[in-house]
N, C-alpha and C. Protein backbone atom coordinates (compact mmCIF):
# COMPACT_ATOMS: atom_id res chain seq x y z
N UNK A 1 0.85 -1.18 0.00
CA UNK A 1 0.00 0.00 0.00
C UNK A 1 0.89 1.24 0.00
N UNK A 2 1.33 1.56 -1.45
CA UNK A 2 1.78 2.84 -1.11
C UNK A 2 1.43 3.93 -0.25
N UNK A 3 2.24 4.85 0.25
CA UNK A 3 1.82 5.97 1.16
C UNK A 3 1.24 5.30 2.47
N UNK A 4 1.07 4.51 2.67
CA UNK A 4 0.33 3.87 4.25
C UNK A 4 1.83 3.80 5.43
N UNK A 5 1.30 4.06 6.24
CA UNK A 5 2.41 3.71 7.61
C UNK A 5 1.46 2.48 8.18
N UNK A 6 2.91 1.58 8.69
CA UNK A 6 2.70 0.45 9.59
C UNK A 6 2.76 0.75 10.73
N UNK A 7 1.84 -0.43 11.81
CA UNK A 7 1.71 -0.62 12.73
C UNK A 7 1.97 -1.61 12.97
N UNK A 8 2.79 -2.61 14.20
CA UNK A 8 2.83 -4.27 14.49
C UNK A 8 2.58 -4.52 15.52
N UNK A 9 1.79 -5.40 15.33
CA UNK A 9 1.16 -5.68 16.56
C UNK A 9 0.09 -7.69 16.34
N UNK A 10 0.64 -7.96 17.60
CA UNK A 10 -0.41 -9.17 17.80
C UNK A 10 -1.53 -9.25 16.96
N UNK A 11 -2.19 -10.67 16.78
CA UNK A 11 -3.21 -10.43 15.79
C UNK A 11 -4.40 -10.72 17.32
N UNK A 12 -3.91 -11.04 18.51
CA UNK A 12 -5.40 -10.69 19.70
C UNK A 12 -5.26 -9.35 19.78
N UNK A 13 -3.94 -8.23 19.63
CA UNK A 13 -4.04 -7.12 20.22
C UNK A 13 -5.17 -5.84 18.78
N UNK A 14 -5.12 -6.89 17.70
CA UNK A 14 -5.96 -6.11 16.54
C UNK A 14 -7.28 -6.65 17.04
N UNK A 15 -7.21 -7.70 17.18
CA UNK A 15 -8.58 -8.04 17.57
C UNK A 15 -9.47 -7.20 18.90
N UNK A 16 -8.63 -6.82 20.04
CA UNK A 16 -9.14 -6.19 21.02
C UNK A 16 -9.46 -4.44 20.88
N UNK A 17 -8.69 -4.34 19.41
CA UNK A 17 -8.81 -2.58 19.31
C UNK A 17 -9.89 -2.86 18.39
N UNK A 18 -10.47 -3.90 17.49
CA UNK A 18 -11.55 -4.10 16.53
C UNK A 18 -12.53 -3.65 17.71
N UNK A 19 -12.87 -4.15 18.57
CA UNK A 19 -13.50 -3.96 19.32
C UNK A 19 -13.69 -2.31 20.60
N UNK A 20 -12.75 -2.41 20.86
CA UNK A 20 -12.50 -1.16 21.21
C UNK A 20 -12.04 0.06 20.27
N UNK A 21 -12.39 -0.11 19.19
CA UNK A 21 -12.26 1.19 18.50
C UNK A 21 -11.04 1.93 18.11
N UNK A 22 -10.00 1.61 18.58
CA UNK A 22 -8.41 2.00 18.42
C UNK A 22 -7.71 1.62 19.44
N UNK A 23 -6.28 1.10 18.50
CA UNK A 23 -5.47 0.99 19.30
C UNK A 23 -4.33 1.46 20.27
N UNK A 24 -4.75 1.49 21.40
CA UNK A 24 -3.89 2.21 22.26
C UNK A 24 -2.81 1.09 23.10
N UNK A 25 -1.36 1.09 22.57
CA UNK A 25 -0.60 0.54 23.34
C UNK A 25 -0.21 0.65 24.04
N UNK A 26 0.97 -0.40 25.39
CA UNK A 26 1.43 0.88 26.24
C UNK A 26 2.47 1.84 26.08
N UNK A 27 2.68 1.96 24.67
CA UNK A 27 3.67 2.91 24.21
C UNK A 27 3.06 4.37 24.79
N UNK A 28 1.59 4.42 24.37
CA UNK A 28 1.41 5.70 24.32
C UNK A 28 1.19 6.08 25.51
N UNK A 29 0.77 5.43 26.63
CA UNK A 29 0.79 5.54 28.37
C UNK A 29 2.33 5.84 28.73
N UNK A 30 3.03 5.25 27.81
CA UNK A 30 4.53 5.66 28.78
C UNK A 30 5.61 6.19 28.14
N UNK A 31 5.53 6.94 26.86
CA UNK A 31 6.19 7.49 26.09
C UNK A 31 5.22 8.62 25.44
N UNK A 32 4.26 8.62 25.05
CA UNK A 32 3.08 9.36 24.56
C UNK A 32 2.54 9.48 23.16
N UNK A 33 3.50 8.27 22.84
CA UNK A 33 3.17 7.88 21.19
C UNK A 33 2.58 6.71 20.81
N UNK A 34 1.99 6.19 19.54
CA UNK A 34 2.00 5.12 19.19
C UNK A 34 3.34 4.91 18.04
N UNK A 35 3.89 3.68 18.06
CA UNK A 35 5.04 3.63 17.48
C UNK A 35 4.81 3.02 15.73
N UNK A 36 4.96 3.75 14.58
CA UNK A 36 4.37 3.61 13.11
C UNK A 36 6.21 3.76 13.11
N UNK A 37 5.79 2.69 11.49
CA UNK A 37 7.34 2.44 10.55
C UNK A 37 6.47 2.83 9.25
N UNK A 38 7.39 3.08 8.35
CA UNK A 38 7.79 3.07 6.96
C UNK A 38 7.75 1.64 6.36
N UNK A 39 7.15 1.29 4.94
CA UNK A 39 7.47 -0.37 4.77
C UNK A 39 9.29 -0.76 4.74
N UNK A 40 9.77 0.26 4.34
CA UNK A 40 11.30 0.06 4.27
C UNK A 40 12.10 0.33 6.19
N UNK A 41 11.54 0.50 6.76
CA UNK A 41 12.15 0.63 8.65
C UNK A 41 11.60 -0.75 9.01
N UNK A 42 10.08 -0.97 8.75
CA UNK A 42 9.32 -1.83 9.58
C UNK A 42 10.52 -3.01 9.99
N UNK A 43 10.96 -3.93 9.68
CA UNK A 43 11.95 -4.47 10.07
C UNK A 43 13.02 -4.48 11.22
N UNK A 44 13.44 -3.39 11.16
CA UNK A 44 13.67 -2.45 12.57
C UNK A 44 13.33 -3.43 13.72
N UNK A 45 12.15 -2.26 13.99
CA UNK A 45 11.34 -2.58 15.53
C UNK A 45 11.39 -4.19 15.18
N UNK A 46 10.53 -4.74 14.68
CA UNK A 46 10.31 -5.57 14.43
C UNK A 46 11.22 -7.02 15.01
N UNK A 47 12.49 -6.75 14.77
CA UNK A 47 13.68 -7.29 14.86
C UNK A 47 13.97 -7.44 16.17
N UNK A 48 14.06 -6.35 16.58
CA UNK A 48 14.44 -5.72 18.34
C UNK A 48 13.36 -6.10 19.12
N UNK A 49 12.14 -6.00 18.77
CA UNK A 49 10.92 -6.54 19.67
C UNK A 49 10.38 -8.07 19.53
N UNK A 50 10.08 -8.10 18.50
CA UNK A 50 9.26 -8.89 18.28
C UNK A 50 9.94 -10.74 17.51
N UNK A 51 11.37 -10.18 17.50
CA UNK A 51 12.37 -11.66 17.10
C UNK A 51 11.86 -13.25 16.98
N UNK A 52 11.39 -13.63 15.95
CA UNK A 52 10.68 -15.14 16.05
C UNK A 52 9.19 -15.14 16.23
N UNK A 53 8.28 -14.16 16.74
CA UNK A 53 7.04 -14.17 16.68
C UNK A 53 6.34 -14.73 15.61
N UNK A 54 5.35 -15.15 15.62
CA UNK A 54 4.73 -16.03 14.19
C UNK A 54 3.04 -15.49 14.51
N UNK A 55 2.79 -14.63 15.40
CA UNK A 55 1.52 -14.02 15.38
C UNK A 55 1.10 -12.75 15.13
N UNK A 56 2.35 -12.21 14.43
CA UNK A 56 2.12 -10.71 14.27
C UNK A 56 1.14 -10.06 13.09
N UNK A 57 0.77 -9.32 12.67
CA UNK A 57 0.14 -8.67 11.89
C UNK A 57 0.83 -7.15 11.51
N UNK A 58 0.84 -6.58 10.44
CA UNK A 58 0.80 -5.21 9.81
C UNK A 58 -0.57 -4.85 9.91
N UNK A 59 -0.82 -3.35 10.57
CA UNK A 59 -1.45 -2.51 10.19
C UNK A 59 -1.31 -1.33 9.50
N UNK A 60 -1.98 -1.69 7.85
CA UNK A 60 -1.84 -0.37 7.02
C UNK A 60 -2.48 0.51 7.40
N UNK A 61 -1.51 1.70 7.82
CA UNK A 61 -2.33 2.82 8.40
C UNK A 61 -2.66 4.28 7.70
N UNK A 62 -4.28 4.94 7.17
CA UNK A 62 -3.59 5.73 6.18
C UNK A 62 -3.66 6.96 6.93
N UNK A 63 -2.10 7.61 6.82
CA UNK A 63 -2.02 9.02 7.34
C UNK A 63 -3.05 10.09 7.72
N UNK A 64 -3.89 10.21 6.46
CA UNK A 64 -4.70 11.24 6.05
C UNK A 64 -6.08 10.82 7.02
N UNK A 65 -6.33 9.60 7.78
CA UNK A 65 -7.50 9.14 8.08
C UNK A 65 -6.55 9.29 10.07
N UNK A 66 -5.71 10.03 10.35
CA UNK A 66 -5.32 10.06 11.72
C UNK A 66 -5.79 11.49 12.25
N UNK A 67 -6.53 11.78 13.17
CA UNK A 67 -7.11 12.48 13.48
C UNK A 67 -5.78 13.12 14.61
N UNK A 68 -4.66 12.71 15.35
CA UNK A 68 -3.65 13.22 15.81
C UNK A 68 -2.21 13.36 15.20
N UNK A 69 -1.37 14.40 15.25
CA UNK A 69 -0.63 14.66 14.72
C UNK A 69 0.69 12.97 14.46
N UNK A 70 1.52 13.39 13.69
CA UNK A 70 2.36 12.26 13.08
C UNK A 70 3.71 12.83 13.48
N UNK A 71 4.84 12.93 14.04
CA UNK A 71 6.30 13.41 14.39
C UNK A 71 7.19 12.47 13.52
N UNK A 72 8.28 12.40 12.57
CA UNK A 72 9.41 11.96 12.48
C UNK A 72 10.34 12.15 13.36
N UNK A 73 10.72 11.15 13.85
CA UNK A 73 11.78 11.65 15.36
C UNK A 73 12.42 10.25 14.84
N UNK A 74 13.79 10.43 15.95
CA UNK A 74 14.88 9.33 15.43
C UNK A 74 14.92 8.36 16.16
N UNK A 75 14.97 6.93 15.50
CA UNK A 75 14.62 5.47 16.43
C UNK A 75 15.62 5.81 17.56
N UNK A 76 15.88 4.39 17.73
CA UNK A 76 16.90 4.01 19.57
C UNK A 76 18.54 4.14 18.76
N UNK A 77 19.26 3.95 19.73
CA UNK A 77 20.92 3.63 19.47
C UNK A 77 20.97 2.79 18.29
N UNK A 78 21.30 2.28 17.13
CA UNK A 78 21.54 1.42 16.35
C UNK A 78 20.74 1.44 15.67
N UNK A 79 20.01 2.68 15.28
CA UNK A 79 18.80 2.38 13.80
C UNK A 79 20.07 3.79 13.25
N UNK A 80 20.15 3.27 11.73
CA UNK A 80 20.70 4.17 10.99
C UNK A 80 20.51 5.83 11.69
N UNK A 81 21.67 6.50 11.63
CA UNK A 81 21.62 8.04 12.66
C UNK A 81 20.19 9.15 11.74
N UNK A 82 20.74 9.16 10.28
CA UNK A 82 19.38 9.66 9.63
C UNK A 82 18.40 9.26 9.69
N UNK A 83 17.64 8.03 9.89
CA UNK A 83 16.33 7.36 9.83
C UNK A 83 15.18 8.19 10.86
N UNK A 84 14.33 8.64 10.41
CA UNK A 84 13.90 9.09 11.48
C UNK A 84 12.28 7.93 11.38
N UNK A 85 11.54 7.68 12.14
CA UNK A 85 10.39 7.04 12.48
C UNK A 85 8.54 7.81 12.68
N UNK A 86 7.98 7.56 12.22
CA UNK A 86 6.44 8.23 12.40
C UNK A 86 6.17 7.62 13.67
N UNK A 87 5.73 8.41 14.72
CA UNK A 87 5.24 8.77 15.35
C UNK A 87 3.98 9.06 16.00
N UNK A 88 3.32 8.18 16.44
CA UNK A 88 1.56 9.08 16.14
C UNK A 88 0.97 9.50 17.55
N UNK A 89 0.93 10.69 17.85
CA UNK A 89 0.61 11.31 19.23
C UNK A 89 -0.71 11.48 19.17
N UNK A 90 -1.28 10.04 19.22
CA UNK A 90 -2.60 9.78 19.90
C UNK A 90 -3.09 8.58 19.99
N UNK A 91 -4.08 7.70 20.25
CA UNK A 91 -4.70 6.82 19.63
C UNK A 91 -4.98 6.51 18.39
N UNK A 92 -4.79 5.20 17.51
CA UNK A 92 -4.86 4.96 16.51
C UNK A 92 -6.08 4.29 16.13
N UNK A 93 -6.70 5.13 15.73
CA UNK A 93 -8.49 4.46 15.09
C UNK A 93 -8.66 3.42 14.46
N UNK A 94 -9.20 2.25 14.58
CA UNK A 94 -9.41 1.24 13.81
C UNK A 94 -10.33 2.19 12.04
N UNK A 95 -10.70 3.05 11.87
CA UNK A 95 -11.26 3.42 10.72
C UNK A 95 -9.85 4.17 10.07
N UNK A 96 -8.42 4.29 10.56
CA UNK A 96 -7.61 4.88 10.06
C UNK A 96 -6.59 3.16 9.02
N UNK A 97 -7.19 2.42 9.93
CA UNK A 97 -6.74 1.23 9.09
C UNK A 97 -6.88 0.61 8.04
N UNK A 98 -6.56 0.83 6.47
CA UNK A 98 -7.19 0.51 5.69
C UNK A 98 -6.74 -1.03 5.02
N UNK A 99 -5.91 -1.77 5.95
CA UNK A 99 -5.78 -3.43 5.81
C UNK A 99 -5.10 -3.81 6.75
N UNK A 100 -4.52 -5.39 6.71
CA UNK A 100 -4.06 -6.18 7.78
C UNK A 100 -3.25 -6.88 6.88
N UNK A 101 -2.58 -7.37 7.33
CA UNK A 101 -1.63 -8.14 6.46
C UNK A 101 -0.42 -9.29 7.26
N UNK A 102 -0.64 -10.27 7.47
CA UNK A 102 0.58 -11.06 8.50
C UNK A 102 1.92 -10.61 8.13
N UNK A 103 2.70 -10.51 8.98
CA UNK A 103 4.29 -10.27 8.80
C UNK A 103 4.74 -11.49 9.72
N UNK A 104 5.44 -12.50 9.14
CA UNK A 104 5.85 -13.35 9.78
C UNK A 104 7.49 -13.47 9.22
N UNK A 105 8.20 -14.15 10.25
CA UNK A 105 9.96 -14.06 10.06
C UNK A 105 10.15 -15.11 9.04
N UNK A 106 11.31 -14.98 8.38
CA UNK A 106 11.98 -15.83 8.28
C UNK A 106 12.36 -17.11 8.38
N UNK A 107 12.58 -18.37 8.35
CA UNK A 107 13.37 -19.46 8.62
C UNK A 107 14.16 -19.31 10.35
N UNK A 108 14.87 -18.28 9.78
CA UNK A 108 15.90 -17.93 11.42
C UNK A 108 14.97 -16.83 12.36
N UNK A 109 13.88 -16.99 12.24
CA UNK A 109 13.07 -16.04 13.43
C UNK A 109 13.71 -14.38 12.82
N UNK A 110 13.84 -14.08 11.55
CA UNK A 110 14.37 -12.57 11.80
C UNK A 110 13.39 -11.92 10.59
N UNK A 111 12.82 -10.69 10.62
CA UNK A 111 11.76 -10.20 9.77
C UNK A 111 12.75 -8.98 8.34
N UNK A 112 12.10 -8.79 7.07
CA UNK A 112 12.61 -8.35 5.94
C UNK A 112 12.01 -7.15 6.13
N UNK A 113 12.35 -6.22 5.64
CA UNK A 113 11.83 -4.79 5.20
C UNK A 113 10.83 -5.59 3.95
N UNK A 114 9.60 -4.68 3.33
CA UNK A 114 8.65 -4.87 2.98
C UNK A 114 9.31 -4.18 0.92
């Protein structure tokens, strides 16, 4: 999906924001963001968090359908020094989602850029 930002996340934790209306992780309780990649970063986080998971999901997220602002700010220690990451300073609406898509690893538990 061109132009869409990702989201990763569990396929119970999509299921519990289907229901509740958006997803709020505890990113955004303890940092104040929800954490969105690029299809070319997604890999990243991905890597660092989520290593070997086989239940994950992509959420295509479309920009234009986020009712709170979006920040590029720069990942952790060891993501390329230019890369910067989307950001989304609010709750993420299940109506801002316009698909789902499994992201599952590799052979060796490790995930590809898209």
């Amino acid at each position: 999906m061109t132009g869409s930002l990702l989201h990763i996340c569990g396929r119970d934790d999509w299921t519990a924001a289907q229901r509740d209306g958006a997803m709020t992780p505890a990113s955004l309780a303890d940092v104040g963001f929800v954490h969105l990649s690029t299809p070319e970063q997604v890999h990243l986080p991905a890597n660092r968090l989520y290593a070997g998971r086989r239940d994950l999901v992509l959420l295509h997220v479309a920009p234009e359908r986020l009712p709170d602002p979006v920040r590029y700010e720069p990942g952790v220690p060891g993501d390329p020094e230019s890369m910067r990451f989307p950001h989304l300073y609010g709750p993420l609406p299940v109506e801002a989602v316009v698909d789902v898509t499994p992201y599952e690893p590799d052979a060796d538990g490790r995930f590809t850029a898209l």
